[in-house]
Structure formats: structure tokens, C-alpha cells
PDB file of N, CA and C in Angstrom:
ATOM      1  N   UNK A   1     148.150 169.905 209.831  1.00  0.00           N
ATOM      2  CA  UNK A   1     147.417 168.811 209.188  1.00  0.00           C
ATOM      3  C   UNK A   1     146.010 169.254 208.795  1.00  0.00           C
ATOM      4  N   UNK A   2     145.442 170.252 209.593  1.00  0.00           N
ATOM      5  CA  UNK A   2     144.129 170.564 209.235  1.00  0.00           C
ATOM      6  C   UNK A   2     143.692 171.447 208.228  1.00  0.00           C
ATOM      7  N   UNK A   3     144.878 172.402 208.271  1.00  0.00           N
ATOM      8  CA  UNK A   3     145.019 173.385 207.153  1.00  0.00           C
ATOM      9  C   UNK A   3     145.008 172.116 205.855  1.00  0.00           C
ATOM     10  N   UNK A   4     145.768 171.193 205.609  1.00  0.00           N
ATOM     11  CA  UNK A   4     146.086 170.951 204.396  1.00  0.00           C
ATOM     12  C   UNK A   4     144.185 170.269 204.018  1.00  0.00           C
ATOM     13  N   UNK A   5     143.966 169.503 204.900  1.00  0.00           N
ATOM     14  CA  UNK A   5     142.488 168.654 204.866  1.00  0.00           C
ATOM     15  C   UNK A   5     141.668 169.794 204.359  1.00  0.00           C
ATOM     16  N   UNK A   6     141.853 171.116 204.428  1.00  0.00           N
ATOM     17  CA  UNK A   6     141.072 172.031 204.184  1.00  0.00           C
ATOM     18  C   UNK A   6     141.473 172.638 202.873  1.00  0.00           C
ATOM     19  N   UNK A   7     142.435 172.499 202.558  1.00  0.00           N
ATOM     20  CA  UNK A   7     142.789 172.950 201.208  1.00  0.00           C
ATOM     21  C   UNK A   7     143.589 172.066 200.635  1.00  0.00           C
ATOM     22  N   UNK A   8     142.753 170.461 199.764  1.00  0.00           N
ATOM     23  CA  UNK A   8     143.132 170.183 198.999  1.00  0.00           C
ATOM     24  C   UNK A   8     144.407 170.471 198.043  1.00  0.00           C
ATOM     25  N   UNK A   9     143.667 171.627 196.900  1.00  0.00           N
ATOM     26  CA  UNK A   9     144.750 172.393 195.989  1.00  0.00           C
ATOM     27  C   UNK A   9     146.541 172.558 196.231  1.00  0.00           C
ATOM     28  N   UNK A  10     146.079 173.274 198.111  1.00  0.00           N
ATOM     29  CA  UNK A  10     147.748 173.620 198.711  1.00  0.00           C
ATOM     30  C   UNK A  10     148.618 172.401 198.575  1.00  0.00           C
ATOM     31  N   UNK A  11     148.347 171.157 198.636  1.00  0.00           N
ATOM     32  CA  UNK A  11     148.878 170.093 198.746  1.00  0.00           C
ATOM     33  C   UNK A  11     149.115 169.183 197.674  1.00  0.00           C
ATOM     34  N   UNK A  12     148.474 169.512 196.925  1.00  0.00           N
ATOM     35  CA  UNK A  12     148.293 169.176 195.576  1.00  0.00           C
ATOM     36  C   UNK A  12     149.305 169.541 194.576  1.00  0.00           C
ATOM     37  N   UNK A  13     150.094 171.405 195.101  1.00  0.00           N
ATOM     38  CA  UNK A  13     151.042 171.909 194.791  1.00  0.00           C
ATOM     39  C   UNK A  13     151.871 171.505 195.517  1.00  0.00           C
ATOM     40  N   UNK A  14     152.416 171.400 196.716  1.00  0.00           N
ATOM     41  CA  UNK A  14     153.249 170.790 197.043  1.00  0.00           C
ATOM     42  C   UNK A  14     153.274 169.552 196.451  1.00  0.00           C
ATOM     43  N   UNK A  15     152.902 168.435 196.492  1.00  0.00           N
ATOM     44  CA  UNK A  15     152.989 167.714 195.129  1.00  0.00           C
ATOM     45  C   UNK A  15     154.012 167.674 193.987  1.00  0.00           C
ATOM     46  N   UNK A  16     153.650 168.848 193.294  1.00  0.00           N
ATOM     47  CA  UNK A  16     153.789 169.208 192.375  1.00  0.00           C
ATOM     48  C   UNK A  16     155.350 169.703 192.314  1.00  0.00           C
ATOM     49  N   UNK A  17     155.102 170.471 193.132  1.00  0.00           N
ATOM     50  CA  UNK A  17     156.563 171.118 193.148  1.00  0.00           C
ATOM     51  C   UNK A  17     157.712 169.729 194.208  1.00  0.00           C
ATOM     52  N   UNK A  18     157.101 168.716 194.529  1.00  0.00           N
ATOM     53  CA  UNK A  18     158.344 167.729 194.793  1.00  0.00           C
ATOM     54  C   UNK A  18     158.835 167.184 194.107  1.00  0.00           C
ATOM     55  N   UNK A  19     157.282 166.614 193.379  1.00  0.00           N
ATOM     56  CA  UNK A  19     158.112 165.861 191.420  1.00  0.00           C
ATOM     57  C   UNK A  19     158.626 166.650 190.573  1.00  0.00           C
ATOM     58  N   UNK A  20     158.606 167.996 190.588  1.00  0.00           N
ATOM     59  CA  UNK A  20     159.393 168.687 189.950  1.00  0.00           C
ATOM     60  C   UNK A  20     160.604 168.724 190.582  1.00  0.00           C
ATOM     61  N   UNK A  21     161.055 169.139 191.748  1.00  0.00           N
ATOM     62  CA  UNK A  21     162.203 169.029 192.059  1.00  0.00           C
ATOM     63  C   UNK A  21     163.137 167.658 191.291  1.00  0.00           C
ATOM     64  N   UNK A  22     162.351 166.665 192.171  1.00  0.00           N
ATOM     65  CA  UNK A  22     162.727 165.436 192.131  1.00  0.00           C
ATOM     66  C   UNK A  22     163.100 164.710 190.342  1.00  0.00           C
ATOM     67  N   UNK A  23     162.144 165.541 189.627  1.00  0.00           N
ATOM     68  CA  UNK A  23     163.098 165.163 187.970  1.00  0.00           C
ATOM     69  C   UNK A  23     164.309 166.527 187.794  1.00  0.00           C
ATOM     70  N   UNK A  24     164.096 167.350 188.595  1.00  0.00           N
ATOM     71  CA  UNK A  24     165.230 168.283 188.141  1.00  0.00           C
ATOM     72  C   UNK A  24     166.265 167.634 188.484  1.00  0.00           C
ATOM     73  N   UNK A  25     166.489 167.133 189.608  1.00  0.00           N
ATOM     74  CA  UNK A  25     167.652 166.494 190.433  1.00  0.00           C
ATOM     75  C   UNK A  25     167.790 165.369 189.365  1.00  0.00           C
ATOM     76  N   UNK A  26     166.924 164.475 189.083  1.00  0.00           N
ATOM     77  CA  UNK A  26     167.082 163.535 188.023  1.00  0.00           C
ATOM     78  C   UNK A  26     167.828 163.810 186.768  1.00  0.00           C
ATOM     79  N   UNK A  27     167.492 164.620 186.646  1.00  0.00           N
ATOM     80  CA  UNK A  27     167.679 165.766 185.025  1.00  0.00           C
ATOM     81  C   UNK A  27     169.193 166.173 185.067  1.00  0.00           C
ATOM     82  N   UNK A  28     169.737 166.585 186.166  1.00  0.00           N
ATOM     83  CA  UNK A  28     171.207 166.999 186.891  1.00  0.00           C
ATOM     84  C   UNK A  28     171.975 165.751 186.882  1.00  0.00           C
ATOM     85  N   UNK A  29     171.412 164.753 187.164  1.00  0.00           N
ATOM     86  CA  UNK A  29     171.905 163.719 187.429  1.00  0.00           C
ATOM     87  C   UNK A  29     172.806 163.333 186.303  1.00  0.00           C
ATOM     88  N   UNK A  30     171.548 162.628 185.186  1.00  0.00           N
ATOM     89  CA  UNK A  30     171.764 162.644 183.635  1.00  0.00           C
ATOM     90  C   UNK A  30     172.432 163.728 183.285  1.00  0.00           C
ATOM     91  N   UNK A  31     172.642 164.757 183.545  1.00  0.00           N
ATOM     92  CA  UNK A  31     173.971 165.361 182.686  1.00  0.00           C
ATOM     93  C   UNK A  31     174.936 165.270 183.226  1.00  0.00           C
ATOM     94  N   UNK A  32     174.824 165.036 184.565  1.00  0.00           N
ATOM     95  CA  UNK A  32     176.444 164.821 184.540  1.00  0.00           C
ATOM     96  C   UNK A  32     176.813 163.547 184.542  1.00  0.00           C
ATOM     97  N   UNK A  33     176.301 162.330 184.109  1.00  0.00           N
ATOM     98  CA  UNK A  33     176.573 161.031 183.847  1.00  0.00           C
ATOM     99  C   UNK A  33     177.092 161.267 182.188  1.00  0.00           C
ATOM    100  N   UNK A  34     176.011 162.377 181.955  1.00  0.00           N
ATOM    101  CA  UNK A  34     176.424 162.355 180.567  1.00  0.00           C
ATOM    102  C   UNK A  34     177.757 162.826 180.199  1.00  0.00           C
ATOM    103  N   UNK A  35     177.693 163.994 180.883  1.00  0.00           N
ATOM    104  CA  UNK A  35     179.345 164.758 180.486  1.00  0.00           C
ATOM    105  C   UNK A  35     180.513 163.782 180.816  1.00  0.00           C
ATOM    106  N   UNK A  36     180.250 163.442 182.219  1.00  0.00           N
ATOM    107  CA  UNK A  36     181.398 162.228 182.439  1.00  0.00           C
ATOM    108  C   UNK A  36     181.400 161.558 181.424  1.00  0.00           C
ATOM    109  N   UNK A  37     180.325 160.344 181.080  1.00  0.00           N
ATOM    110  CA  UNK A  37     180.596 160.046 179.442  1.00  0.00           C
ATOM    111  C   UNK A  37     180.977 160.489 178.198  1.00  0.00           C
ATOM    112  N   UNK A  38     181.134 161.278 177.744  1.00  0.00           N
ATOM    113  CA  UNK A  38     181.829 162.087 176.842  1.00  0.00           C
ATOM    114  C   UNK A  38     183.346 162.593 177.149  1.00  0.00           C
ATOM    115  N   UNK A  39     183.410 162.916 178.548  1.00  0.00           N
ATOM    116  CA  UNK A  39     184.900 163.172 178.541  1.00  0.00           C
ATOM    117  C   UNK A  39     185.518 161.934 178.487  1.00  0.00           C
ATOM    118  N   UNK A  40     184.945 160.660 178.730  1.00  0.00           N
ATOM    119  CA  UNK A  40     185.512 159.343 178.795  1.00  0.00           C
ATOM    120  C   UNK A  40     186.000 158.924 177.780  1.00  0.00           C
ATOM    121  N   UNK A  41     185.220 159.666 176.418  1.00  0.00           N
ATOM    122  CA  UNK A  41     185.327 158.814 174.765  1.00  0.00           C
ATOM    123  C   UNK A  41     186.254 159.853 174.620  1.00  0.00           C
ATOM    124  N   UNK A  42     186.215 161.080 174.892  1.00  0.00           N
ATOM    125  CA  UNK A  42     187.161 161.814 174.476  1.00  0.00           C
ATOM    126  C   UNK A  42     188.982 161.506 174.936  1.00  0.00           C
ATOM    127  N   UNK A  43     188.241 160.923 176.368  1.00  0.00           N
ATOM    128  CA  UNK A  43     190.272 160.982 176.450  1.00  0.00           C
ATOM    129  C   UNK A  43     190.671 159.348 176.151  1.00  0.00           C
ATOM    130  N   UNK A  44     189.799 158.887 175.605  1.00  0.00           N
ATOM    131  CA  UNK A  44     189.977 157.581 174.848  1.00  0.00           C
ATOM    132  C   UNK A  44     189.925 157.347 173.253  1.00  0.00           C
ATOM    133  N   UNK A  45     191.053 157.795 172.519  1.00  0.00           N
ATOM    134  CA  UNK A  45     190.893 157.912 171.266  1.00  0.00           C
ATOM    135  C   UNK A  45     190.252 156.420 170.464  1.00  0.00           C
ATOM    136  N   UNK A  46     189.327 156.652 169.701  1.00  0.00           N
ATOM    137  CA  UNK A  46     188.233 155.107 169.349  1.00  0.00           C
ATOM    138  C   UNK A  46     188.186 155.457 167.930  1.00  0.00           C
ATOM    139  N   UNK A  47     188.969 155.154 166.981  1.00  0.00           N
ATOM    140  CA  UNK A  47     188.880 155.028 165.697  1.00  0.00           C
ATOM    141  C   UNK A  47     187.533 154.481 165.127  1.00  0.00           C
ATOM    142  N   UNK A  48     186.476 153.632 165.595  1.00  0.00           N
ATOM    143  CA  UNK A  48     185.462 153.335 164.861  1.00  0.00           C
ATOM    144  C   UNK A  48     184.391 154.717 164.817  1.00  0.00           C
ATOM    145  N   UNK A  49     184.760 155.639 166.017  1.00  0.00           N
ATOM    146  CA  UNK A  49     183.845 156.408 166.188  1.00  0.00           C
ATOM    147  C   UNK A  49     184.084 157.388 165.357  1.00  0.00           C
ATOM    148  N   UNK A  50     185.489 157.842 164.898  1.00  0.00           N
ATOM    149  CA  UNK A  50     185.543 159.151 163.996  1.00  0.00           C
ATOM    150  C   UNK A  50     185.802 158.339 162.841  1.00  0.00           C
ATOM    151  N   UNK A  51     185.390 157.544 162.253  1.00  0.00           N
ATOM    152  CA  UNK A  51     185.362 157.246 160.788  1.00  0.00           C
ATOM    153  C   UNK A  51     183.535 157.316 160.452  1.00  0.00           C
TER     154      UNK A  51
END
């Protein structure tokens, strides 16, 4: 705890690097919601969509 009180910055990066994690995981998330969605339209043939 004292180390960090003493160096601002260090913690500041940690920080940093959690919200980064934390949209990567987000980011992972969204694609594979996405892909699932797409294989969904795909194995569902939808005539409005290919005209």
C-alpha cells in the first residue's frame, strides 16, 4: 500500500492496463455475439436480405 501512495504513476498504470483488459474482454465478447449472429442469418435463409 505504501509503495503505491509513493508512486502515483505505478497505479495509474495499473489502471490502465485493467480498462484495457476489461474492453479487450468486451471487444471478445462483441465478436463472438457477432459471429454467432451471422451464423444465425446464415443458416436461416431470409430472402429480404439477398435481394
Amino acid at each position: 500500500m505504501q509503495e503505491v501512495k509513493n508512486q502515483p504513476c505505478s497505479s495509474i498504470k495499473v489502471e490502465k492496463q485493467r480498462v484495457q483488459r476489461k474492453k479487450e474482454l468486451l471487444n471478445r465478447k462483441k465478436k463472438n455475439l457477432f459471429a454467432l449472429w451471422q451464423q444465425e442469418l446464415l443458416s436461416y435463409p431470409q430472402p429480404q436480405l439477398m435481394s
